[in-house]
Protein backbone atom coordinates (compact mmCIF):
# COMPACT_ATOMS: atom_id res chain seq x y z
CA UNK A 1 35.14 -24.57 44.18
CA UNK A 2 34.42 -22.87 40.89
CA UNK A 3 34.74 -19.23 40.38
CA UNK A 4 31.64 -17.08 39.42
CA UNK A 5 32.23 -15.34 36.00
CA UNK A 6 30.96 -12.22 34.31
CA UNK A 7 28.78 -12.49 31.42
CA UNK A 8 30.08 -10.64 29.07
CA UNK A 9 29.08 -7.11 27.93
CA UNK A 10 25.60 -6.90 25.81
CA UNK A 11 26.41 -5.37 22.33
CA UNK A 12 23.97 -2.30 21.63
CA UNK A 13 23.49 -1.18 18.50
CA UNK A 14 22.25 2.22 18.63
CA UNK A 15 20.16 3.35 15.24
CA UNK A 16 20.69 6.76 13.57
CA UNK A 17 18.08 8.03 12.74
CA UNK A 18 15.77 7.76 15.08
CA UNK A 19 13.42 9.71 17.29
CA UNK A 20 11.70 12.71 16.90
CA UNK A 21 11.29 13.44 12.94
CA UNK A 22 10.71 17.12 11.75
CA UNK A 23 7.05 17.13 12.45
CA UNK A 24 7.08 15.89 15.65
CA UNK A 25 9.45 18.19 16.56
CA UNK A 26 7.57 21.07 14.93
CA UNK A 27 4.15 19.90 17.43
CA UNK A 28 5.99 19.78 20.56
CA UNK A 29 7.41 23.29 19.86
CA UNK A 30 4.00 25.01 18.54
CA UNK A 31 2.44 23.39 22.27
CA UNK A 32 5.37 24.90 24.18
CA UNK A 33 5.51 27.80 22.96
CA UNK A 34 1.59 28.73 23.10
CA UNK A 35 2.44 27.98 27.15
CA UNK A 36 5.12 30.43 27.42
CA UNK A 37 3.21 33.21 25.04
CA UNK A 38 -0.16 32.72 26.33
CA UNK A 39 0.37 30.97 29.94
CA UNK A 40 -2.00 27.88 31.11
CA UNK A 41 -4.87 26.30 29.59
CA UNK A 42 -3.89 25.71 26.00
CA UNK A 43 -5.91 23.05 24.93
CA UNK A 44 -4.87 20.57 22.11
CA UNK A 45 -7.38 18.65 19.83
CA UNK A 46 -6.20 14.88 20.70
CA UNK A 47 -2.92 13.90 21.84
CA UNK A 48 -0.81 16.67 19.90
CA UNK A 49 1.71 13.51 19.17
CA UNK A 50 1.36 9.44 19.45
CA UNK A 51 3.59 9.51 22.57
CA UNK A 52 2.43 8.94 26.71
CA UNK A 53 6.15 10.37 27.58
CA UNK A 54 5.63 13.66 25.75
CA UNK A 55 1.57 14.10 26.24
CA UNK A 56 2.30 14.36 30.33
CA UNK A 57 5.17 16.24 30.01
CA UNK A 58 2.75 19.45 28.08
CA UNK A 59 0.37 18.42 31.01
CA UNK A 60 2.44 19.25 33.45
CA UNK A 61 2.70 22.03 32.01
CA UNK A 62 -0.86 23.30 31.25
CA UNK A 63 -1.52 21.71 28.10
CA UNK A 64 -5.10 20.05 28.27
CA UNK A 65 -5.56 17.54 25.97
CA UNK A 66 -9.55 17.30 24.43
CA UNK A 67 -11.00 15.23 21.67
CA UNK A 68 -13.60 16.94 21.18
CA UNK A 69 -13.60 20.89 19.86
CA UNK A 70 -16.58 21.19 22.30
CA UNK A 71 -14.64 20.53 24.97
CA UNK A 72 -13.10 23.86 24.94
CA UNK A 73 -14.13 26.99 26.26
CA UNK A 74 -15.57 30.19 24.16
CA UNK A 75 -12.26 32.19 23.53
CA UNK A 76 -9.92 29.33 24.02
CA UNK A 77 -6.48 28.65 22.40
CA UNK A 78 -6.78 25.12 20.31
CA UNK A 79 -4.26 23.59 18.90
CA UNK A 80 -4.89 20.68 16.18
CA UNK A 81 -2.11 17.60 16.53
CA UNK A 82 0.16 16.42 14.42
CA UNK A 83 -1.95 14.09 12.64
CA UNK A 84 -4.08 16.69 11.02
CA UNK A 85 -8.30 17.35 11.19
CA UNK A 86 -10.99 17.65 9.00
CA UNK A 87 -12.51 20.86 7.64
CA UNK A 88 -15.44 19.79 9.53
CA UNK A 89 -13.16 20.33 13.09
CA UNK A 90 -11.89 23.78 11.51
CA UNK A 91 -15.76 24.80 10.70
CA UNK A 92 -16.68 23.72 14.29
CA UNK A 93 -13.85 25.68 16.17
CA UNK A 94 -14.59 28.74 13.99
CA UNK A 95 -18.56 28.59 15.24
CA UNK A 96 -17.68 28.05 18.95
CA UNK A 97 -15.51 30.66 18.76
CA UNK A 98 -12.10 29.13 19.65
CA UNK A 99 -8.48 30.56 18.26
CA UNK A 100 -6.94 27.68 16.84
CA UNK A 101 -3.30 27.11 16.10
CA UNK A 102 -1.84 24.16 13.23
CA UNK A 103 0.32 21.54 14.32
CA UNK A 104 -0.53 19.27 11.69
CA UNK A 105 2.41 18.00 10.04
CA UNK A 106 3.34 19.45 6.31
CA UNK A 107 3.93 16.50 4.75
CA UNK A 108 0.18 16.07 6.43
CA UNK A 109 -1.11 18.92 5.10
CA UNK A 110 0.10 17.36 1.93
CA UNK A 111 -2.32 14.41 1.76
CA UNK A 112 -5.07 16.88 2.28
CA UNK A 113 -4.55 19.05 -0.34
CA UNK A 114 -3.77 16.20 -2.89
CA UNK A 115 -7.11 14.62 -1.62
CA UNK A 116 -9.09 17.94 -2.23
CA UNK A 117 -7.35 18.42 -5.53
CA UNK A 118 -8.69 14.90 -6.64
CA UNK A 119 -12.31 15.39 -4.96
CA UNK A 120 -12.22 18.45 -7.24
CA UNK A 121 -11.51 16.62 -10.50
CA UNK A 122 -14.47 14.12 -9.68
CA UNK A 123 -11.99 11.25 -9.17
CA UNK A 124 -12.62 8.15 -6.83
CA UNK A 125 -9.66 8.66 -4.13
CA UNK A 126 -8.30 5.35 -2.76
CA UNK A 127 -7.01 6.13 0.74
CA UNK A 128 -3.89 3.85 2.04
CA UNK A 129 -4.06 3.73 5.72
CA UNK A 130 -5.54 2.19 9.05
CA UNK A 131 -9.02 2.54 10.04
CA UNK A 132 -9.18 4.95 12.93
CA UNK A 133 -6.40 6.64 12.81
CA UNK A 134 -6.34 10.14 13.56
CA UNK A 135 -4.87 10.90 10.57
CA UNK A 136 -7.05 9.14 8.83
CA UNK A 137 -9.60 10.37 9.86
CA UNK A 138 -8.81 13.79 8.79
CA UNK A 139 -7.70 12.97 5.45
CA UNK A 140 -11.12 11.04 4.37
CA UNK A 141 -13.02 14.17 6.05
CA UNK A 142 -11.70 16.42 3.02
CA UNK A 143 -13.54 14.42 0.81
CA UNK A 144 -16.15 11.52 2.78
CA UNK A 145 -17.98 11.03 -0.27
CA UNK A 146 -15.02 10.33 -2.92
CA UNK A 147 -12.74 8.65 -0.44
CA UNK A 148 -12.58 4.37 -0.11
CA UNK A 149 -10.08 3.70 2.37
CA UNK A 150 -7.69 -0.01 1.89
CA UNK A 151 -5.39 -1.42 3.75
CA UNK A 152 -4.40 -4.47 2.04
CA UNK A 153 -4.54 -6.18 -1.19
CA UNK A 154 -7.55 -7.89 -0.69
CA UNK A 155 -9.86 -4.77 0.23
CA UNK A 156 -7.80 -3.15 -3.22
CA UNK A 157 -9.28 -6.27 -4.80
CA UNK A 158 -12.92 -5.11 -3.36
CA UNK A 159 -13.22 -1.86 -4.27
CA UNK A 160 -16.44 -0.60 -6.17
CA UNK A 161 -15.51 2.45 -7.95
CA UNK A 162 -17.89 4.19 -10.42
CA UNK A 163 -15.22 5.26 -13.16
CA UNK A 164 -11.97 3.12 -13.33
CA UNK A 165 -10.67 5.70 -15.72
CA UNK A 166 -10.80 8.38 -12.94
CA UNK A 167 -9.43 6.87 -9.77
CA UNK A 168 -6.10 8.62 -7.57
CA UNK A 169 -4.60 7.18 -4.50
CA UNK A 170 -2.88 8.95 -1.64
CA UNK A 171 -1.60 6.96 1.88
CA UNK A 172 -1.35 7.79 5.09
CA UNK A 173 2.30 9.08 6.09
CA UNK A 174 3.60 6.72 8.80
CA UNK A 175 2.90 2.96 6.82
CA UNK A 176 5.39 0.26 6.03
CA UNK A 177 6.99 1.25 3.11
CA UNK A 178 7.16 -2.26 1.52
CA UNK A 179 3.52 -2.93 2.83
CA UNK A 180 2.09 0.04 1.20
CA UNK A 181 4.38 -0.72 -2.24
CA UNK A 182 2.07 -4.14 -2.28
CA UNK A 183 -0.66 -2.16 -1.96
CA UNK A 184 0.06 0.63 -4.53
CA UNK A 185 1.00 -2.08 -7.29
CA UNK A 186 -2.58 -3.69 -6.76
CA UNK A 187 -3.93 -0.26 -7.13
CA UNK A 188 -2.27 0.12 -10.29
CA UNK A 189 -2.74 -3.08 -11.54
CA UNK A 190 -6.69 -2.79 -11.18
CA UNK A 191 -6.88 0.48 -12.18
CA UNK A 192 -4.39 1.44 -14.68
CA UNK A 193 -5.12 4.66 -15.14
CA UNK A 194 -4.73 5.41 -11.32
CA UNK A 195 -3.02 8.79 -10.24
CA UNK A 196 -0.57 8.62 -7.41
CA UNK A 197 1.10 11.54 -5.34
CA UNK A 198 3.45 14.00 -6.15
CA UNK A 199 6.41 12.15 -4.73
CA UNK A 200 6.07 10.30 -1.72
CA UNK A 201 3.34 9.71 0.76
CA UNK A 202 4.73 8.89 2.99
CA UNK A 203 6.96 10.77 5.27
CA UNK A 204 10.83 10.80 5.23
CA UNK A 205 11.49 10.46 8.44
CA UNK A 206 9.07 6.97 8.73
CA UNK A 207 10.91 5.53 5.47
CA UNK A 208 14.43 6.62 7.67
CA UNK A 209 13.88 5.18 10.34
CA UNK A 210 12.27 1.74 8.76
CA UNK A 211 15.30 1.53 6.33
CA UNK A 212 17.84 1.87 9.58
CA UNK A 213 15.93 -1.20 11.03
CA UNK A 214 16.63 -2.77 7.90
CA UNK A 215 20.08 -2.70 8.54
CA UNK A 216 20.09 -3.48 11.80
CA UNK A 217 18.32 -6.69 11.36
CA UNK A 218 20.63 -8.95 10.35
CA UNK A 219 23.08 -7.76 13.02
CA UNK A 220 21.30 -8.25 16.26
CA UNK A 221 19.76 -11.20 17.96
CA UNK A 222 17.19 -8.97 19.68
CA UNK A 223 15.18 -5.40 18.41
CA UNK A 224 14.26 -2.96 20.76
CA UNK A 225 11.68 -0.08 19.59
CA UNK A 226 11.34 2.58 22.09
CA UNK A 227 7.53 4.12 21.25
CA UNK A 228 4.24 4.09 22.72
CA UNK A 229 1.44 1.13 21.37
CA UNK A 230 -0.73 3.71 19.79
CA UNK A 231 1.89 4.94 17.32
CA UNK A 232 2.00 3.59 14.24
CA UNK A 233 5.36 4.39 13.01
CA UNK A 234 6.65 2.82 16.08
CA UNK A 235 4.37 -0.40 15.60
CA UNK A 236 5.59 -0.55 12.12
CA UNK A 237 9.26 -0.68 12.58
CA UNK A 238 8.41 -3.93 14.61
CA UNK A 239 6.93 -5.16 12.20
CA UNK A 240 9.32 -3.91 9.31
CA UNK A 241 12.16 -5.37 11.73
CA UNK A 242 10.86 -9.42 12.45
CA UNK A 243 10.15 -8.76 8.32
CA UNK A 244 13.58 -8.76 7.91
CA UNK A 245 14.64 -11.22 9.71
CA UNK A 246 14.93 -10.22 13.36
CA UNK A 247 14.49 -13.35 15.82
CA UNK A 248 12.34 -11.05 18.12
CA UNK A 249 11.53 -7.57 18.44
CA UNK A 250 9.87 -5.47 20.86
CA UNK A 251 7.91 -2.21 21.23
CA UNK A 252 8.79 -0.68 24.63
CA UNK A 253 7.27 2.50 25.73
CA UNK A 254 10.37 3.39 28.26
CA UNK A 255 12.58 1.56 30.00
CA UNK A 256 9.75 0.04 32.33
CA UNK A 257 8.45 -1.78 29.81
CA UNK A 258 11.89 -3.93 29.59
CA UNK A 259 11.58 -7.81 30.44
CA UNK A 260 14.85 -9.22 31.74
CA UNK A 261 14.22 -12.72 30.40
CA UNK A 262 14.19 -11.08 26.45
CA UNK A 263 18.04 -10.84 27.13
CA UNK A 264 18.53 -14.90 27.69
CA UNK A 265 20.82 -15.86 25.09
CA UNK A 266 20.99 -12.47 23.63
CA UNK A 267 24.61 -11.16 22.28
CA UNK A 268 23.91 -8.29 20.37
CA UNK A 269 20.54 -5.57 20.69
CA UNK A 270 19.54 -3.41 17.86
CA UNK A 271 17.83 -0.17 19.49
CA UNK A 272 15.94 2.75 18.03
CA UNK A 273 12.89 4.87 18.08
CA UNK A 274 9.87 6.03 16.62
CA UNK A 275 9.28 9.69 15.01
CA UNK A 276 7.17 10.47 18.32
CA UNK A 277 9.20 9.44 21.10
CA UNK A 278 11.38 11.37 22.96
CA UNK A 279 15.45 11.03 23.03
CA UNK A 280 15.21 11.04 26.98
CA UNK A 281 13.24 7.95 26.65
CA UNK A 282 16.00 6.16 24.61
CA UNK A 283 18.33 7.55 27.18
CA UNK A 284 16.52 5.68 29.83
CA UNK A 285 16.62 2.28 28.20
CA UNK A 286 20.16 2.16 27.61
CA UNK A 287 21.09 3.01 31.46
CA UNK A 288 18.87 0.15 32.20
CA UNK A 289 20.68 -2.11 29.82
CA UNK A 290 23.49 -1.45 31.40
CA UNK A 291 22.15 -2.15 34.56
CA UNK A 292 21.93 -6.00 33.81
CA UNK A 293 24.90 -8.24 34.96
CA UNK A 294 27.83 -7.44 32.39
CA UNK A 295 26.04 -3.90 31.57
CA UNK A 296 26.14 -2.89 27.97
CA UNK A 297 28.40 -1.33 25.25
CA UNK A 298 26.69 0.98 22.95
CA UNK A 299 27.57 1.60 19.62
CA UNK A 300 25.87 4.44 16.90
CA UNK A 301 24.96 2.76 13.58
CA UNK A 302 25.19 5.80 11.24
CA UNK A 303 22.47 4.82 8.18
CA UNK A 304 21.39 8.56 6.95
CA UNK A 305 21.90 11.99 8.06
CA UNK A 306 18.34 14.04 8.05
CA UNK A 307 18.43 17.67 8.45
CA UNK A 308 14.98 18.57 7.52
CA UNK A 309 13.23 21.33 9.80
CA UNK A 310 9.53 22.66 9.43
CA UNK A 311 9.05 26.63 10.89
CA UNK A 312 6.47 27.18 13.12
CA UNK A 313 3.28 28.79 12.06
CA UNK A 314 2.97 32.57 11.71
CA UNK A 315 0.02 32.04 14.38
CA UNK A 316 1.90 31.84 17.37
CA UNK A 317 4.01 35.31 16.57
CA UNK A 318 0.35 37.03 16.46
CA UNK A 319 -0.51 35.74 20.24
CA UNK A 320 -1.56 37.97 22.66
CA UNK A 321 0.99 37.71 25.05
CA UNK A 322 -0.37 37.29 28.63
CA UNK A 323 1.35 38.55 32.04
CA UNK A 324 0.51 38.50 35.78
CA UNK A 325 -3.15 37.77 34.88
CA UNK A 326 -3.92 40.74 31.94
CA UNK A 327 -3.48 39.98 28.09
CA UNK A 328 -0.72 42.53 26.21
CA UNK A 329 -1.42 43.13 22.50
């Protein structure tokens, strides 16, 4: 008769950084605390982050999510996401009389004011970044008329600019670092006289968090990203991670999402998370791992500290705070 054995532990390797970056972080708050100051509905111009997790949570609280200004009622409390809006939005919520409060990120905030700065000047503004995209879409509203957006080498190799002597670039903040290098050194190459940003584009905590899947790749057999399908940070460190090397990788939006067969064979999992999902999340995939037959030992992969904080806007201190019904200045 031959004895059963246990498989052996499954070797985690946890990813530091990961998670929530600065921004993120910064959103959630601004939400939260509009709830406790001003009490239920405060409505939020799309989802205020890229994340299912964290968008129900604020529902559950009274957070109404909107995409459209329009949407809201005369007098209400907006709050713009993360990913920033164009003037256009601002313009709109003014007329319909809304209060608005700014999540947009600051390295956000960035882009569009090195993107108004160039419209100013009269230069051509190439725009790094993903059609669609939220933030994208607010960037090119600063400036519709001077802004070509690329996303590759070949639309670089497309562009139809008026004066190749005035010509700046800026990027969306949550790209593949080495992507958007390619994309940059076509720029350049095309139009030598091409301005870039003052210091990076993109953000920190997206160039972390890539750079820590870096180093997990040649460790692990398997990559798990924990982040939901409409973030692109998240989507990117999949990519970033089967760029370097990883036999597969998956995007997993919590531990539901997990597929015991991706563990045949499998020795050692590299895990992490986008800048938008939650730490609970993370939290949730590793019980699960150690759910499956000869559970799971985790261990933290240290790769760089971050300690970068934004403060929350000097709007939310001027709310109106609301009790039992009546408003108190």
């Amino acid at each position: 008769m031959t004895e059963s054995t246990t498989p052996a532990p499954l070797r985690v390797l946890l990813a530091s950084p990961r998670g929530f970056c600065a921004g993120v972080d910064r959103a959630v708050q601004i939400v939260e605390e509009a709830l406790r100051i001003h009490g239920a509905p405060v409505y939020v111009r799309h989802a205020i982050v890229h994340n299912t997790t964290v968008v129900e949570d604020l529902e559950a609280k009274g957070a109404v999510f909107v995409e459209d200004e329009a949407e809201v009622p005369a007098d209400g409390l907006i709050v713009f996401s993360a990913h920033g809006v164009a003037p256009e939005v601002r313009r709109n919520a003014q007329r319909l009389g809304l209060r608005p409060i700014d999540a947009t990120c600051p390295l956000v905030t960035k882009v569009h004011l090195e993107a108004r700065d160039h419209a100013a000047k009269d230069r051509s503004i190439v725009l790094i970044g993903h059609a669609g995209h939220q933030e994208v879409i607010g960037t090119m509203g600063e400036a519709p008329e001077a802004i070509r957006l690329v996303s590759t080498v070949d639309d670089v190799a497309a562009l139809d600019l008026p004066d190749p002597e005035r010509v700046a670039y800026v990027s969306q903040t949550t790209l593949s670092v080495d992507e958007t290098a390619e994309v940059v050194a076509a720029i350049r190459e095309r139009f030598p006289a091409a301005r870039g940003p003052r210091g990076e584009d993109i953000c920190y905590a997206t160039q972390n968090r890539q750079d820590a899947v870096k180093v997990l790749a040649p460790r692990v057999d398997l990559l798990l990203v924990v982040g939901s399908p409409h973030s692109s940070n998240s989507q990117r460190m999949v990519e970033v991670g089967l760029a370097a090397g990883v036999p597969a990788a998956h995007l997993v939006d919590s531990a539901a999402d997990l597929d015991p067969a991706w563990f045949d064979g499998v020795r050692t999992v590299g895990l992490t998370s986008g800048a938008s999902a939650p730490e609970s999340l993370v939290s949730g995939v590793i019980r699960r791992l150690r759910d499956l037959p000869g559970g799971a030992e985790v261990e933290t992969l240290d790769v760089r500290q971050e300690d970068v904080t934004f403060a929350l806007p000097a709007s939310l201190r001027r709310l109106p705070v609301r009790t039992a019904g009546a408003i108190v200045d």
